[in-house]
N, C-alpha and C. Protein backbone atom coordinates (compact mmCIF):
# COMPACT_ATOMS: atom_id res chain seq x y z
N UNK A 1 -202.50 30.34 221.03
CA UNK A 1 -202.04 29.07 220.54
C UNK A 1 -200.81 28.64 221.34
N UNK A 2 -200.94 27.53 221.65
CA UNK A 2 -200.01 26.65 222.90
C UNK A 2 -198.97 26.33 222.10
N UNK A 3 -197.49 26.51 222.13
CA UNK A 3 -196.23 25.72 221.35
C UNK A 3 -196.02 24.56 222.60
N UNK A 4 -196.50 23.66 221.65
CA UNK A 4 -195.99 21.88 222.40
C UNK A 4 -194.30 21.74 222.44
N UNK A 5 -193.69 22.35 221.57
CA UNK A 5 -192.24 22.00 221.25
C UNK A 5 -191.48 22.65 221.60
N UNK A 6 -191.41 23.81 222.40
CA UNK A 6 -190.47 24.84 222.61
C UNK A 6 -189.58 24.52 221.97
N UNK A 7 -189.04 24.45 220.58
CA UNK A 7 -188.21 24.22 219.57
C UNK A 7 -187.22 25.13 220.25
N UNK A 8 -188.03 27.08 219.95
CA UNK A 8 -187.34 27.96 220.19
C UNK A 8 -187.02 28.62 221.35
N UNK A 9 -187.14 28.16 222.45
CA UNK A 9 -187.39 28.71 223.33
C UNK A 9 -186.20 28.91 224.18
N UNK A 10 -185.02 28.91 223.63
CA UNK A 10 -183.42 28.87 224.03
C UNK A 10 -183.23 30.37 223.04
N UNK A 11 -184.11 30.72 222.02
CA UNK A 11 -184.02 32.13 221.50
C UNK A 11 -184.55 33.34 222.07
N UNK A 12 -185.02 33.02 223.32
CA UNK A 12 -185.59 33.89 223.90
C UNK A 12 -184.87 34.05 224.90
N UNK A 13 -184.05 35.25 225.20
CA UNK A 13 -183.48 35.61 225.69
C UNK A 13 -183.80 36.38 227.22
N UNK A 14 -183.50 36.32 228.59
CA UNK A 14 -183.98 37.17 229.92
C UNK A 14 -182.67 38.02 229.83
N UNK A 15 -182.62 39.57 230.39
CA UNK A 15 -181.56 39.89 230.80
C UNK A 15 -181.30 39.70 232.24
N UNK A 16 -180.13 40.19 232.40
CA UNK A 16 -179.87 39.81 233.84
C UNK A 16 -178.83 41.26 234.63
N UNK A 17 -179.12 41.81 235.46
CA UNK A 17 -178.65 42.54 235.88
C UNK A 17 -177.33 42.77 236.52
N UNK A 18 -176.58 43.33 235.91
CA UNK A 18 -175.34 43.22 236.76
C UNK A 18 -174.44 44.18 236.98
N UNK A 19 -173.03 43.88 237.81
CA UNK A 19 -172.44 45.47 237.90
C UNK A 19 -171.76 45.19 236.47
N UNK A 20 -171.21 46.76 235.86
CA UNK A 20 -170.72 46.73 234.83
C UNK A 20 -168.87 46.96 235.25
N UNK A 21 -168.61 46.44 236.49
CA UNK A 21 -167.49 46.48 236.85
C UNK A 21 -166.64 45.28 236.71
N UNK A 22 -167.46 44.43 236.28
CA UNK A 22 -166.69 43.07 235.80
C UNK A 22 -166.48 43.01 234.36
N UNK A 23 -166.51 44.30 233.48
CA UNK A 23 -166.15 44.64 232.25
C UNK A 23 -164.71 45.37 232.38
N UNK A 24 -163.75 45.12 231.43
CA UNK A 24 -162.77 45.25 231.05
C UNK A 24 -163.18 46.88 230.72
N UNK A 25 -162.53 47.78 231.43
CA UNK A 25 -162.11 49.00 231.25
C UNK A 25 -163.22 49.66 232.08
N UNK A 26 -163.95 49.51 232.78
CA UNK A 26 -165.19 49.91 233.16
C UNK A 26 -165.13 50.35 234.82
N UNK A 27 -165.64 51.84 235.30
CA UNK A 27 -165.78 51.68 236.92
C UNK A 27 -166.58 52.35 237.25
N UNK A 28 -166.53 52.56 238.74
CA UNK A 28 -168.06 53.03 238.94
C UNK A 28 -167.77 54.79 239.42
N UNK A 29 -168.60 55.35 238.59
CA UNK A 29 -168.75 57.20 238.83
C UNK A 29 -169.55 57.33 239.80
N UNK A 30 -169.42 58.44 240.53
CA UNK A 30 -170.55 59.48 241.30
C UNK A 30 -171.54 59.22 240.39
N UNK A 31 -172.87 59.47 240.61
CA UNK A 31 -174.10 60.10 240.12
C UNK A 31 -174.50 59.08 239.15
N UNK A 32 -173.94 58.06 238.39
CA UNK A 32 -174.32 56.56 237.64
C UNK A 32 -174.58 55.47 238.39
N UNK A 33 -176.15 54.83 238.11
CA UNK A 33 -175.76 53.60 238.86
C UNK A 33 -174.79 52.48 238.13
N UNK A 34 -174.27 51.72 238.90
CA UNK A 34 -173.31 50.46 238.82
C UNK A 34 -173.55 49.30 238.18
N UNK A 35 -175.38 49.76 237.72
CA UNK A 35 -176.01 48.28 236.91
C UNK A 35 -176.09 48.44 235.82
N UNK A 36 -175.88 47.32 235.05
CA UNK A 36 -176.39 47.23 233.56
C UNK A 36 -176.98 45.78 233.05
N UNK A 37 -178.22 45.77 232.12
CA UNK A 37 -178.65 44.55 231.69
C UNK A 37 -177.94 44.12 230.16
N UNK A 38 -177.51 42.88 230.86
CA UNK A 38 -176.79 42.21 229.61
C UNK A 38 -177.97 41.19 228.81
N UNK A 39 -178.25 41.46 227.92
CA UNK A 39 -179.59 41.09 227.38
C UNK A 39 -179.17 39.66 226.31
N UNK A 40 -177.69 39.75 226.16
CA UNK A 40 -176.93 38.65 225.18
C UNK A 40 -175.72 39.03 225.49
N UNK A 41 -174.68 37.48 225.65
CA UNK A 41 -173.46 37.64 225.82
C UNK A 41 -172.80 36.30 225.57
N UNK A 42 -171.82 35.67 225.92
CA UNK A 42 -171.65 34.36 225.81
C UNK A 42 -171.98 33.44 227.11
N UNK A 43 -172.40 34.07 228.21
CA UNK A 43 -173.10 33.12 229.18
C UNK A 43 -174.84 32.68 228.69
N UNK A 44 -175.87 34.12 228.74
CA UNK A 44 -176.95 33.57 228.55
C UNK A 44 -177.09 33.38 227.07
N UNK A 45 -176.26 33.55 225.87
CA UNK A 45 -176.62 33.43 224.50
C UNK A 45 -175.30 32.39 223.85
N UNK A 46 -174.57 31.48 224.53
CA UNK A 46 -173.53 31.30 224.05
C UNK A 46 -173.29 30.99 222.34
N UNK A 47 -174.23 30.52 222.45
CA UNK A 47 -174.29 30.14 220.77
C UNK A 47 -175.16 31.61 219.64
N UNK A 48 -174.61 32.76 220.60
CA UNK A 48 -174.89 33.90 219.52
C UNK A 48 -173.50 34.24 219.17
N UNK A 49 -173.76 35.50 218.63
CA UNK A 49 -172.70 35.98 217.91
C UNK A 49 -172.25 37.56 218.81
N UNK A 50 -173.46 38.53 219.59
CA UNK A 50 -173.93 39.14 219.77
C UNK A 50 -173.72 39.24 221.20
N UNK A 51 -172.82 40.53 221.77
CA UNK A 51 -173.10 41.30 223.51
C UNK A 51 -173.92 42.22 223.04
N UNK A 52 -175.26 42.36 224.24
CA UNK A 52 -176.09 43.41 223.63
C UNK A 52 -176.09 44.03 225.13
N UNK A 53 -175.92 44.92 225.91
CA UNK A 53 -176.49 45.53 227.23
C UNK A 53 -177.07 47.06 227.10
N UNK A 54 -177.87 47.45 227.72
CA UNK A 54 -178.48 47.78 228.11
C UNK A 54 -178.19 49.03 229.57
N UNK A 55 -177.97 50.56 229.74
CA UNK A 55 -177.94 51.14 231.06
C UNK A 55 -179.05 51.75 230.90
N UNK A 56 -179.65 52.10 232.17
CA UNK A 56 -180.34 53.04 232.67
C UNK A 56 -179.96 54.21 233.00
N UNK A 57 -180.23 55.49 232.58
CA UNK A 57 -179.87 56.68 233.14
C UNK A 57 -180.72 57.53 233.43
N UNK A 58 -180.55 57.86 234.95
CA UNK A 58 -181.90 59.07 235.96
C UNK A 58 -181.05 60.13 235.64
N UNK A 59 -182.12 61.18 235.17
CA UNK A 59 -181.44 62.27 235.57
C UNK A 59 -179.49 62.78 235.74
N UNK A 60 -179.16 62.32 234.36
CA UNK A 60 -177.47 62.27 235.27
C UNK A 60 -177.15 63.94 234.51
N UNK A 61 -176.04 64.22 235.17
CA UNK A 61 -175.70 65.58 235.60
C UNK A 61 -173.84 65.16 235.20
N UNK A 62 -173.36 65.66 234.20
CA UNK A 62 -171.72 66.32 234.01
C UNK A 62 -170.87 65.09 234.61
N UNK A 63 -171.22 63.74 234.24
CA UNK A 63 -170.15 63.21 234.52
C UNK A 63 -168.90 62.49 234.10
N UNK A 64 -168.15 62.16 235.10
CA UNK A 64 -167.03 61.86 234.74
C UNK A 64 -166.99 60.72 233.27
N UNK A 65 -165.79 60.69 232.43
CA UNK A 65 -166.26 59.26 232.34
C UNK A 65 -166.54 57.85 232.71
N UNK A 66 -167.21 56.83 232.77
CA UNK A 66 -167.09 56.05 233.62
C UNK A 66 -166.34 54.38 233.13
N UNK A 67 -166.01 54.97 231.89
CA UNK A 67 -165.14 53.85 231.01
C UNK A 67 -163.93 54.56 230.30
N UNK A 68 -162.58 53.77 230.83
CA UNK A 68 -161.64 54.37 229.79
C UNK A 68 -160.97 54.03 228.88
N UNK A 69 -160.36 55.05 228.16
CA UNK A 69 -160.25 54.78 226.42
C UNK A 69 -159.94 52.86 226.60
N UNK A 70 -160.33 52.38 225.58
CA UNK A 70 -160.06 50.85 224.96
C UNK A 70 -160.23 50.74 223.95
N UNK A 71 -159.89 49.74 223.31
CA UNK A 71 -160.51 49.09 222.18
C UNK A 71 -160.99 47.99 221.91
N UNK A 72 -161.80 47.48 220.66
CA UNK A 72 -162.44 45.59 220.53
C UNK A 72 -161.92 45.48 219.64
N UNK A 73 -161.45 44.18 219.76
CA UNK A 73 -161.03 43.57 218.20
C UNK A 73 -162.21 43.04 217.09
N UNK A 74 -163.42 43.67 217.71
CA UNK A 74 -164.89 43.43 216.95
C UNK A 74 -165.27 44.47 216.87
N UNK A 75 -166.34 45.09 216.15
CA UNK A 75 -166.94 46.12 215.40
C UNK A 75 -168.35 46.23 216.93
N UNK A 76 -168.38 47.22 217.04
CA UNK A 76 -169.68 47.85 218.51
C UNK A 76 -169.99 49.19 218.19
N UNK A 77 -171.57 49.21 218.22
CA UNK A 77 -172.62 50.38 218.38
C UNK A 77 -172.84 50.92 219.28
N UNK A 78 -172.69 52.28 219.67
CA UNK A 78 -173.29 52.84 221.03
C UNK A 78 -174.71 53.40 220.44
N UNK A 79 -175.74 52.65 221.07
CA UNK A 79 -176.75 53.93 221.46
C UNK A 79 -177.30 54.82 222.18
N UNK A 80 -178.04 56.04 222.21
CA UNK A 80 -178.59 56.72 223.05
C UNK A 80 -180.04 56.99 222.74
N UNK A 81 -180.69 56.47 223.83
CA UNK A 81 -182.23 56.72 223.73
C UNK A 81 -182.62 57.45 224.73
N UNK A 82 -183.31 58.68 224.63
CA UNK A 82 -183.65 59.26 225.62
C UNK A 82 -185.22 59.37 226.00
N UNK A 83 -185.62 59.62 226.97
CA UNK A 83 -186.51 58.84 227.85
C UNK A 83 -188.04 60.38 227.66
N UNK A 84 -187.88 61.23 226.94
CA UNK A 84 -188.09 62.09 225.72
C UNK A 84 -188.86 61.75 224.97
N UNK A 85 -190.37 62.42 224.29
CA UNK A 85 -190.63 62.66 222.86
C UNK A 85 -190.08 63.14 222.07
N UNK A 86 -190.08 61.94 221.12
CA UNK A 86 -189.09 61.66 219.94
C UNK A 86 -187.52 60.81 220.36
N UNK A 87 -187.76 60.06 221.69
CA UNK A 87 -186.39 59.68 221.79
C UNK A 87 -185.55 60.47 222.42
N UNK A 88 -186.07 62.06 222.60
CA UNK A 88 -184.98 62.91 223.15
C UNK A 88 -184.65 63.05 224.27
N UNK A 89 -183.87 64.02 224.88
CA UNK A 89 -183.31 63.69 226.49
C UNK A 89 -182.17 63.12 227.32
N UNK A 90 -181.18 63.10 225.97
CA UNK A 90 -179.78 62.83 226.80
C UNK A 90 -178.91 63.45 225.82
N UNK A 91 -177.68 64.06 226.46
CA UNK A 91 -176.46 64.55 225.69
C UNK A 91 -175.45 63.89 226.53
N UNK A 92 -174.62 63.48 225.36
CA UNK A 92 -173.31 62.55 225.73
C UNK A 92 -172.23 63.55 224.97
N UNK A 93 -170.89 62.91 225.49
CA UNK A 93 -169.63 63.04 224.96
C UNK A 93 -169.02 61.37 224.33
N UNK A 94 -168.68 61.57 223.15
CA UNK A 94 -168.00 60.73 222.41
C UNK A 94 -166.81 60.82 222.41
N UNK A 95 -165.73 59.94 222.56
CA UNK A 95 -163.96 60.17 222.29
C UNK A 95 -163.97 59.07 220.84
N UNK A 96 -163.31 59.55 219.86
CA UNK A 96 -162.94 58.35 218.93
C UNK A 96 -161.23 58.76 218.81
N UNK A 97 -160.28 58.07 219.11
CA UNK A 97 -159.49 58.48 219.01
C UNK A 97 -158.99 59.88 219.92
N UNK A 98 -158.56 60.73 218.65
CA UNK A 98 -158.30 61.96 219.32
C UNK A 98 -159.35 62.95 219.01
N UNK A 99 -160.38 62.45 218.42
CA UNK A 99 -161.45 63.59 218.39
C UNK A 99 -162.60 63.62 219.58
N UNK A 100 -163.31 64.61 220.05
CA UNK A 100 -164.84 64.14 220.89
C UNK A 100 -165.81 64.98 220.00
N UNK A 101 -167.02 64.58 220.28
CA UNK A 101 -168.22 65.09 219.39
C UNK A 101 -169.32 64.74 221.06
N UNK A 102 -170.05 66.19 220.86
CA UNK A 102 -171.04 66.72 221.95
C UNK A 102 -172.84 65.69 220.99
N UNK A 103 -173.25 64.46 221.39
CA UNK A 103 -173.96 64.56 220.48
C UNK A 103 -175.62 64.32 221.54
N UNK A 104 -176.68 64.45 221.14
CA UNK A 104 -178.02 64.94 221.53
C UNK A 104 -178.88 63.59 220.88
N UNK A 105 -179.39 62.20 222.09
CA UNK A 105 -180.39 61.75 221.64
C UNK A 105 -181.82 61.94 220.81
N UNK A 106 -182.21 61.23 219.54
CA UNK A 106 -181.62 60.16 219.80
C UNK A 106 -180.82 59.96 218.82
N UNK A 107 -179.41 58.82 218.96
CA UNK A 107 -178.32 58.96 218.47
C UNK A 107 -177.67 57.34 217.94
N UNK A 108 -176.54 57.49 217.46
CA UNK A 108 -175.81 55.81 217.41
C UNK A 108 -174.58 56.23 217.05
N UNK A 109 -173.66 55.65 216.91
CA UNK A 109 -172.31 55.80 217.04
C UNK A 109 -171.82 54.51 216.52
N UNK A 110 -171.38 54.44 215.38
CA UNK A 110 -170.54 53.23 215.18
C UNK A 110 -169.36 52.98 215.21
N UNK A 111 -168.65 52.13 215.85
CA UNK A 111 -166.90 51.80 215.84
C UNK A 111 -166.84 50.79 215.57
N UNK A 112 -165.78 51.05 214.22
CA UNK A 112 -164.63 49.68 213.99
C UNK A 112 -163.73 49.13 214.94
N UNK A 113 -163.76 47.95 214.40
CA UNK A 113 -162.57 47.12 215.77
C UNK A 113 -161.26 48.21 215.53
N UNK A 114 -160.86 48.32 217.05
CA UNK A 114 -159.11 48.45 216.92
C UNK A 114 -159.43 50.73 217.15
N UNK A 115 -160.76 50.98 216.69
CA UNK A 115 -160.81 52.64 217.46
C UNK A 115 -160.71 52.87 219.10
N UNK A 116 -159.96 53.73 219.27
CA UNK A 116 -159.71 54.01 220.51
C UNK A 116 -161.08 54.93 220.69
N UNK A 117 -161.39 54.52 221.94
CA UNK A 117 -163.25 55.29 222.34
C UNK A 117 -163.53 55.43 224.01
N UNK A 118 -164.10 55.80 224.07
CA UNK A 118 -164.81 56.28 225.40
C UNK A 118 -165.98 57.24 225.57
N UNK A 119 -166.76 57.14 226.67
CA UNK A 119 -168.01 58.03 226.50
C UNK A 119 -168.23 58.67 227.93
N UNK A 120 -168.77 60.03 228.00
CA UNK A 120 -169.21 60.38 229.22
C UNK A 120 -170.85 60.94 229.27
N UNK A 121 -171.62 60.64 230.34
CA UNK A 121 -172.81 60.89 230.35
C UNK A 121 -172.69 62.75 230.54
N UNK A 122 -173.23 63.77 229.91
CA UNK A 122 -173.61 65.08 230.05
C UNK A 122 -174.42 65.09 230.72
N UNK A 123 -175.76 64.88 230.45
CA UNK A 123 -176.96 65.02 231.06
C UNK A 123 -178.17 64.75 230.49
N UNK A 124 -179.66 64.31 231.27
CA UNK A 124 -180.49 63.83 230.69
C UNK A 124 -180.97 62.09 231.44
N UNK A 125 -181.85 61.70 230.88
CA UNK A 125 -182.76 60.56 231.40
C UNK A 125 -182.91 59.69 229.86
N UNK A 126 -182.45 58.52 230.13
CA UNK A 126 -182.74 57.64 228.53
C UNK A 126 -182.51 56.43 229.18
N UNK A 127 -181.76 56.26 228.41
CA UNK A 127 -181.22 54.56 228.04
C UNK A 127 -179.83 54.39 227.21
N UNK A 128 -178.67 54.28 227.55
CA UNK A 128 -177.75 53.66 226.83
C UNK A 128 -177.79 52.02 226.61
N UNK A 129 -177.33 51.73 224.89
CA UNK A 129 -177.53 50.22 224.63
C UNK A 129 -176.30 50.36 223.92
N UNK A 130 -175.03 49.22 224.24
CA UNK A 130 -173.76 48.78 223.63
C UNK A 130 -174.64 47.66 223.00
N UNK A 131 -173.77 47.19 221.86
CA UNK A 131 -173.93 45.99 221.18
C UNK A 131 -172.65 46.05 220.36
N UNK A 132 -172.05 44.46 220.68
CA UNK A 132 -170.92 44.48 220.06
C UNK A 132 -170.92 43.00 219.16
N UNK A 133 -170.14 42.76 218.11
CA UNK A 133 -170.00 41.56 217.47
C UNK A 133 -169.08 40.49 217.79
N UNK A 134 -169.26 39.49 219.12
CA UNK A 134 -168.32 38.69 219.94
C UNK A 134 -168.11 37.35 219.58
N UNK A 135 -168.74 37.15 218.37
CA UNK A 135 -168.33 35.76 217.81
C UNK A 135 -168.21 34.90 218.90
N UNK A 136 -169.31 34.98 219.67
CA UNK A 136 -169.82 33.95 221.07
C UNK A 136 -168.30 34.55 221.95
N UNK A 137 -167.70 34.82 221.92
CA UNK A 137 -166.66 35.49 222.51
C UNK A 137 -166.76 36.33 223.87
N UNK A 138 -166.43 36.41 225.15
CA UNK A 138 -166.63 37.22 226.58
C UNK A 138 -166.12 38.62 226.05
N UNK A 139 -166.86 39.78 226.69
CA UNK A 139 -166.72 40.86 226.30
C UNK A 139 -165.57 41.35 226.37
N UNK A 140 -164.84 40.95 227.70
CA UNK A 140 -163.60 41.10 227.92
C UNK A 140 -162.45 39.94 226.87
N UNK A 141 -163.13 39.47 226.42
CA UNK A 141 -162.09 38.66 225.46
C UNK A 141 -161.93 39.60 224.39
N UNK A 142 -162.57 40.52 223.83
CA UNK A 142 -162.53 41.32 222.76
C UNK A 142 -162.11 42.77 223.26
N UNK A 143 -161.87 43.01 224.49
CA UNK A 143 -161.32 44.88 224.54
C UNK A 143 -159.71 44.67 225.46
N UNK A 144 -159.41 45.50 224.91
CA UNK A 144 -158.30 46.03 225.97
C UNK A 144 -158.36 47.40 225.85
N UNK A 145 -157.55 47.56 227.40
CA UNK A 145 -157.38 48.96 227.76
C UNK A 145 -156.19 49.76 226.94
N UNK A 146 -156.28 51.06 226.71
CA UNK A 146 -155.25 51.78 226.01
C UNK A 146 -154.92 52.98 226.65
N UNK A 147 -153.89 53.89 226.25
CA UNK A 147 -153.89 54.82 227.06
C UNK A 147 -154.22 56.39 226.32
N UNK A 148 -154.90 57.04 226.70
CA UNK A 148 -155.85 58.25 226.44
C UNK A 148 -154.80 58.62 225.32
């Protein structure tokens, strides 16, 4: 069935690939690639509410972290999907504050605005997905950097 009206068709969202180095707190590691799909943000979704991206991870191996500690003045989910039956296939490191937790896809992580956080890839093949609540807001309008 043909839609004559593309009423909705501004809800359908493309991602778009990009470096994740034009994010506030963010750089590029050994052994990670440098891309990530931003699937919603305030360029292609302006009238959402919603940053949603999207990494790819091959095979990564003990690394550094590749984001450091910050915080949002909005509430953000980390997920881990690993590339695995049942989802499994990646182990990360979590920082909240002053604690870390070793945790094993598949996984989620929720932070309130204003937690100090950071993550490092362990090892494994998945998918990391951020999603944060930006009140149409640039991602970098909602984090700043802090110190460990």
């Amino acid at each position: 069935m043909k839609n004559k009206k593309n009423k909705y068709k501004n809800l359908i969202l493309n991602p778009r690939k990009e470096l994740f180095t034009n994010m506030s707190a963010h750089y590029i590691v050994r052994g990670l690639t440098p891309y990530l799909y931003k699937f919603s943000d305030n360029i292609n979704n302006p009238q959402g509410k919603l940053f949603v991206a999207c990494r790819v991870l091959n095979n990564v191996k003990n690394t550094k972290p590749h984001v450091s500690y910050h915080i949002h003045s909005v509430d953000q989910m980390y997920m881990w999907i690993g590339n695995k039956k049942n989802l499994k296939g990646l182990r990360v490191e979590v920082f909240l504050d002053d604690e870390n937790y070793i945790l094993n896809s598949p996984v989620a992580v929720y932070i309130p605005a204003g937690i100090k956080h950071s993550h490092r890839y362990i090892k494994g093949s998945g998918y990391f997905i951020g999603i944060l609540i930006t009140n149409g807001k640039s991602y970098n309008e909602v984090t700043k950097n802090v110190e460990k």
